[in-house]
Protein backbone atom coordinates (compact mmCIF):
# COMPACT_ATOMS: atom_id res chain seq x y z
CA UNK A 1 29.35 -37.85 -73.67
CA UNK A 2 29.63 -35.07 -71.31
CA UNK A 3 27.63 -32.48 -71.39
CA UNK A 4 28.10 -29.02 -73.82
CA UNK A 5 28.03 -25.11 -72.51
CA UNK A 6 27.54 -23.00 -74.58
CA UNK A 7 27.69 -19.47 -72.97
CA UNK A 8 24.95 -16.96 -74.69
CA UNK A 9 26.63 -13.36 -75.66
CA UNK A 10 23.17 -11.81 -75.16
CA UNK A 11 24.32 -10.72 -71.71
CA UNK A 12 27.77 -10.31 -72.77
CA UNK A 13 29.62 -6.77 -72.69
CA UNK A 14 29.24 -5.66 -76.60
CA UNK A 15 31.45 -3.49 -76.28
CA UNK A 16 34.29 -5.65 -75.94
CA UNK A 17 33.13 -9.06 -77.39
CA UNK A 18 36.70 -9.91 -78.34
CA UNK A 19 37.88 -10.10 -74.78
CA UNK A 20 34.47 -11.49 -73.87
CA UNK A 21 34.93 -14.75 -76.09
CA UNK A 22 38.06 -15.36 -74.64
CA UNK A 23 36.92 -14.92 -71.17
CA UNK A 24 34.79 -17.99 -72.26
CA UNK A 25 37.59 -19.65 -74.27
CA UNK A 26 37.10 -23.44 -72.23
CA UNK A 27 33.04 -23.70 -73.41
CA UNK A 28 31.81 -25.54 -75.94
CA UNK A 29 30.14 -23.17 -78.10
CA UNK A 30 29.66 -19.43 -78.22
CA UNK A 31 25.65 -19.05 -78.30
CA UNK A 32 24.81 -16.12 -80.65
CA UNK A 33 21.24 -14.44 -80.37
CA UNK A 34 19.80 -13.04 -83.61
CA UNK A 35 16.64 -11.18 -82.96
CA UNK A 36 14.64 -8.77 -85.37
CA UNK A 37 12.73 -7.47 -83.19
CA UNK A 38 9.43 -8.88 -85.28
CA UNK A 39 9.42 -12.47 -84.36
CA UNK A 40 10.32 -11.56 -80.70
CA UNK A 41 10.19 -8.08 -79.61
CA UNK A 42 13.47 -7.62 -78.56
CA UNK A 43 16.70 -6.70 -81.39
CA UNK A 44 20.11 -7.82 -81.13
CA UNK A 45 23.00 -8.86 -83.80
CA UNK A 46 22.77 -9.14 -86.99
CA UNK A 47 24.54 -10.69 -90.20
CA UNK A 48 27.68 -8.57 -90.24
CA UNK A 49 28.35 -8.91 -86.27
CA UNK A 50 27.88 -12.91 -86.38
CA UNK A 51 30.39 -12.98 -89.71
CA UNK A 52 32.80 -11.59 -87.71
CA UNK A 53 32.24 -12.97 -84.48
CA UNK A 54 32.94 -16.51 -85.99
CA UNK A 55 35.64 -15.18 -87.84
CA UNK A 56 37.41 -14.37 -84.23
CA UNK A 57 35.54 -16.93 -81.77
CA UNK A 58 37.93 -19.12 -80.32
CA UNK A 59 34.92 -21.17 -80.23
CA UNK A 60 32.60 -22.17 -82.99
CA UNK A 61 29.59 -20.25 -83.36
CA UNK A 62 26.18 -21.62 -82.38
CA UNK A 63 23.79 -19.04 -84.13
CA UNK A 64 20.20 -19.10 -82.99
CA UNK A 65 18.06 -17.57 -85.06
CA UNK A 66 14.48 -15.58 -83.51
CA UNK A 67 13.81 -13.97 -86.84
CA UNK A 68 10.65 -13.94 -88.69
CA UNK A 69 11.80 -15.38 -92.17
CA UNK A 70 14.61 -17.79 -91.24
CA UNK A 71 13.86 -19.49 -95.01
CA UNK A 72 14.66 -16.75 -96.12
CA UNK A 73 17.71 -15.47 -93.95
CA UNK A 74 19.25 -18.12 -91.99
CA UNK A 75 21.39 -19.60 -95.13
CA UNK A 76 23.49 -16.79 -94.72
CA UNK A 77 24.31 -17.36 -91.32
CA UNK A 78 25.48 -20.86 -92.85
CA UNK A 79 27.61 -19.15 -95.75
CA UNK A 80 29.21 -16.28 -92.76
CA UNK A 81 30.69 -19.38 -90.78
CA UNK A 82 28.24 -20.35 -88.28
CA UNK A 83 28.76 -24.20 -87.30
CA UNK A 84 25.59 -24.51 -86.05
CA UNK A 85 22.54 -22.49 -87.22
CA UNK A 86 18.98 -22.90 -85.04
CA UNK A 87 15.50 -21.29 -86.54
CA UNK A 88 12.14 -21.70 -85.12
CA UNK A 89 9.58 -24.17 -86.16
CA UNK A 90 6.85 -21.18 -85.48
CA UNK A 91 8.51 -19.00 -88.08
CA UNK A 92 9.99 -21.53 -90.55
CA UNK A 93 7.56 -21.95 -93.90
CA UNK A 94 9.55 -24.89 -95.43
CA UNK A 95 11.17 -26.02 -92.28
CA UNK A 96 12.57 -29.62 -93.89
CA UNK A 97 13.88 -27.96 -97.13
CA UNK A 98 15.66 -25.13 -94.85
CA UNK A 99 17.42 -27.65 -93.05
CA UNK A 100 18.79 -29.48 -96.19
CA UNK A 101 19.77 -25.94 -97.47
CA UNK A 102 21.76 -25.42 -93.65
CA UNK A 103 23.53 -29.27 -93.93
CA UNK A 104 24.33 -28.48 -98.07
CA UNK A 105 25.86 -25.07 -96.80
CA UNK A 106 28.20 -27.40 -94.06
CA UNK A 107 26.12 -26.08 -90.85
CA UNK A 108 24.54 -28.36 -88.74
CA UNK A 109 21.21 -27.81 -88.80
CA UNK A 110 18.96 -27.31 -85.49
CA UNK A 111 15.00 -26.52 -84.79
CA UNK A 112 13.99 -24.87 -81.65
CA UNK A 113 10.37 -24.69 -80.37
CA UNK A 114 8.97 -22.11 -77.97
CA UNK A 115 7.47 -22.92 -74.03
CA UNK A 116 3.97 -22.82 -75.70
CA UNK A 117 4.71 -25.57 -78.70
CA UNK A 118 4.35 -29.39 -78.02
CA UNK A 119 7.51 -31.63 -78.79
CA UNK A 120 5.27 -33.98 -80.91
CA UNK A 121 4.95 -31.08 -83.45
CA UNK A 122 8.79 -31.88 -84.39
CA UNK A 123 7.88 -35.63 -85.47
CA UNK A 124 7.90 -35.00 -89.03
CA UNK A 125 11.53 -32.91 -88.82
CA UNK A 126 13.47 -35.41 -86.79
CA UNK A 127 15.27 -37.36 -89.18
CA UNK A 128 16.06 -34.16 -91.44
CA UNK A 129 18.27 -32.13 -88.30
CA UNK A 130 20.95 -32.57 -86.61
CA UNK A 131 19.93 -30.60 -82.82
CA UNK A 132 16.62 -29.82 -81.57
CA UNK A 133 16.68 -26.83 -79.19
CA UNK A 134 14.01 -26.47 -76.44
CA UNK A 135 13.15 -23.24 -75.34
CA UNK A 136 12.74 -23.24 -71.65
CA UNK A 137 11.78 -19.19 -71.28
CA UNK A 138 9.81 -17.19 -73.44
CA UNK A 139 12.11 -16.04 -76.50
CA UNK A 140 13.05 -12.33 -76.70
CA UNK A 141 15.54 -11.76 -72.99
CA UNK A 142 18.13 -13.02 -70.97
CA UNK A 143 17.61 -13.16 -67.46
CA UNK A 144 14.74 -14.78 -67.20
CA UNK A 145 13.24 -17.54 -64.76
CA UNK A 146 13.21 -21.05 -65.92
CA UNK A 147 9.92 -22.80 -67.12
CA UNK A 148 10.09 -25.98 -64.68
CA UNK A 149 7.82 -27.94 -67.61
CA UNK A 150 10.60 -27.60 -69.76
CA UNK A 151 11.88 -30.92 -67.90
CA UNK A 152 9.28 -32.92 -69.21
CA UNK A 153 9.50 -31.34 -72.67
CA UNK A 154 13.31 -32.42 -72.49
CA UNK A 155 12.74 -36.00 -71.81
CA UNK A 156 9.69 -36.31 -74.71
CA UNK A 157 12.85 -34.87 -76.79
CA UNK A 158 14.62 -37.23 -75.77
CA UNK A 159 12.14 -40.39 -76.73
CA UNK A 160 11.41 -38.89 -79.77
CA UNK A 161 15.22 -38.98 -80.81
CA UNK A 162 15.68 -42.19 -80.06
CA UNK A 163 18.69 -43.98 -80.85
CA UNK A 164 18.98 -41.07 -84.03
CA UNK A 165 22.21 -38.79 -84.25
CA UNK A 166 20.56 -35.46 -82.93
CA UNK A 167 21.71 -33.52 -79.99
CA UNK A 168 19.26 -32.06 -77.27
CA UNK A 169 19.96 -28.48 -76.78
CA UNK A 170 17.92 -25.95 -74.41
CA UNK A 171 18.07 -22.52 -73.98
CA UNK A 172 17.28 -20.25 -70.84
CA UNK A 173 16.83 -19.98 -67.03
CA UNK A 174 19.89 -22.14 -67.11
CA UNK A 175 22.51 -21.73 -63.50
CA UNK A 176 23.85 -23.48 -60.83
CA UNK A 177 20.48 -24.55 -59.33
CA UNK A 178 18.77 -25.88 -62.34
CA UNK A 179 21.49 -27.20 -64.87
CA UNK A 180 21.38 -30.75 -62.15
CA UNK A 181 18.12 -31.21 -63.35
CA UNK A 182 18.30 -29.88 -66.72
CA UNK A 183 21.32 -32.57 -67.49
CA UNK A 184 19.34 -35.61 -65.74
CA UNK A 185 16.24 -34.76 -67.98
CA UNK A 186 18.93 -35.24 -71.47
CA UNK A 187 19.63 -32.17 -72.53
CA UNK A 188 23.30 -32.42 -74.53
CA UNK A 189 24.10 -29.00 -74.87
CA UNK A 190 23.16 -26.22 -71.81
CA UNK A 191 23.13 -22.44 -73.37
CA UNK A 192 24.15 -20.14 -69.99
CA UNK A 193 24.14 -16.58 -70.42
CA UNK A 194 23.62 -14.40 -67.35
CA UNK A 195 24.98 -17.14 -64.99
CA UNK A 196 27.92 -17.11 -66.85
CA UNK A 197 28.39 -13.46 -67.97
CA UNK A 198 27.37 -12.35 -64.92
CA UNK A 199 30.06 -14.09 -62.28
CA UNK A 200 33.47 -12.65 -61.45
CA UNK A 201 34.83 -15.50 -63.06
CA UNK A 202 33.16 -16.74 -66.41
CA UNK A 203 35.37 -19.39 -67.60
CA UNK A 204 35.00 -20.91 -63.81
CA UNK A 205 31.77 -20.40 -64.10
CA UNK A 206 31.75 -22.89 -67.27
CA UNK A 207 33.58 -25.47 -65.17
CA UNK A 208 31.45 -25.30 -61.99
CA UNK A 209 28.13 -25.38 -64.62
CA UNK A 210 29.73 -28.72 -66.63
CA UNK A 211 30.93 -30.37 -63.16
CA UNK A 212 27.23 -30.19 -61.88
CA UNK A 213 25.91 -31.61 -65.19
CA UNK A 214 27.99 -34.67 -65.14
């Protein structure tokens, strides 16, 4: 399958999203940051935003949660019309019943894990999500420089999924120079933000970024 992109809003114009999601109208997925500025120190969108956003998205929403109670908040992501709804394993207290709760809700259910957090700590979760997302900068800002370990993290992903159903996603650092590598490693689904945001030409951008992953 070829690879997804899914183009990250973080470094999107907010003041004119709507023309900004159709600027990206040939992606995959629109990648939607939620930060609370506990869990990461940063603060983004929130609730009402991302309800609206997939109410309008020509694409479907990929919502990735950097919250600090995602048991407690990320259902309603599910019930405002996100497709896809990511929370960390470091803030997630009942990570396997939170991802039954997503999948029950009809979003597909992903589990991301910072630079710092071995891929054998997502054993036990495997079989109950349908995306793990690997973090390959520190969570909180766009713009940053990839993590070149985040290779090798990609390809234990990628044993540890086996032959099961579960997508590879990874999130940051992502451009013309390191989506080659990033694709050859496994990953399924590339989130771009500044490198697509930031050109002349976004939805070109998306074409030149999936060409180079294939």
């Amino acid at each position: 399958m070829p690879v997804e992109i899914a183009p990250s809003i973080l470094t999107a114009d907010f003041a004119n999203l709507e023309r900004e999601l159709d600027r990206v109208a040939n992606a995959d997925w629109v990648h939607l940051d939620v930060m609370d500025g506990h869990f990461v120190p940063n603060l983004t969108i929130g609730l009402p935003v991302v309800r609206r956003i997939a109410q309008i998205s020509p694409l479907p929403a990929d919502v990735h949660l950097m919250i600090e109670d995602p048991d407690r908040f990320a259902p309603d992501y599910a019930a405002a019309g996100a497709k896809s709804v990511t929370f960390h394993l470091e803030a997630a207290r009942g990570p396997v019943r939170l991802a039954r709760e997503l999948r029950a809700l009809g979003a597909k259910a992903a589990v991301a894990i910072n630079p710092a957090t071995p891929v054998a700590a997502l054993a036990d979760l495997i079989d109950e999500v349908d995306m793990i997302l690997i973090m390959s900068v520190e969570p909180g800002f766009g713009g940053q420089s990839f993590i070149e370990r985040s290779l090798s993290k990609l390809r234990q992903a990628k044993e540890l999924i086996g032959s099961r159903p579960v997508k590879l996603e990874i999130d940051g650092g992502a451009d013309r120079t390191t989506v080659p590598r990033i694709a050859a490693a496994g990953a399924d689904v590339i989130v771009a933000g500044s490198a697509v945001f930031g050109a002349v030409d976004p939805a070109a951008e998306i074409r030149a970024l999936r060409e180079l992953a294939r």
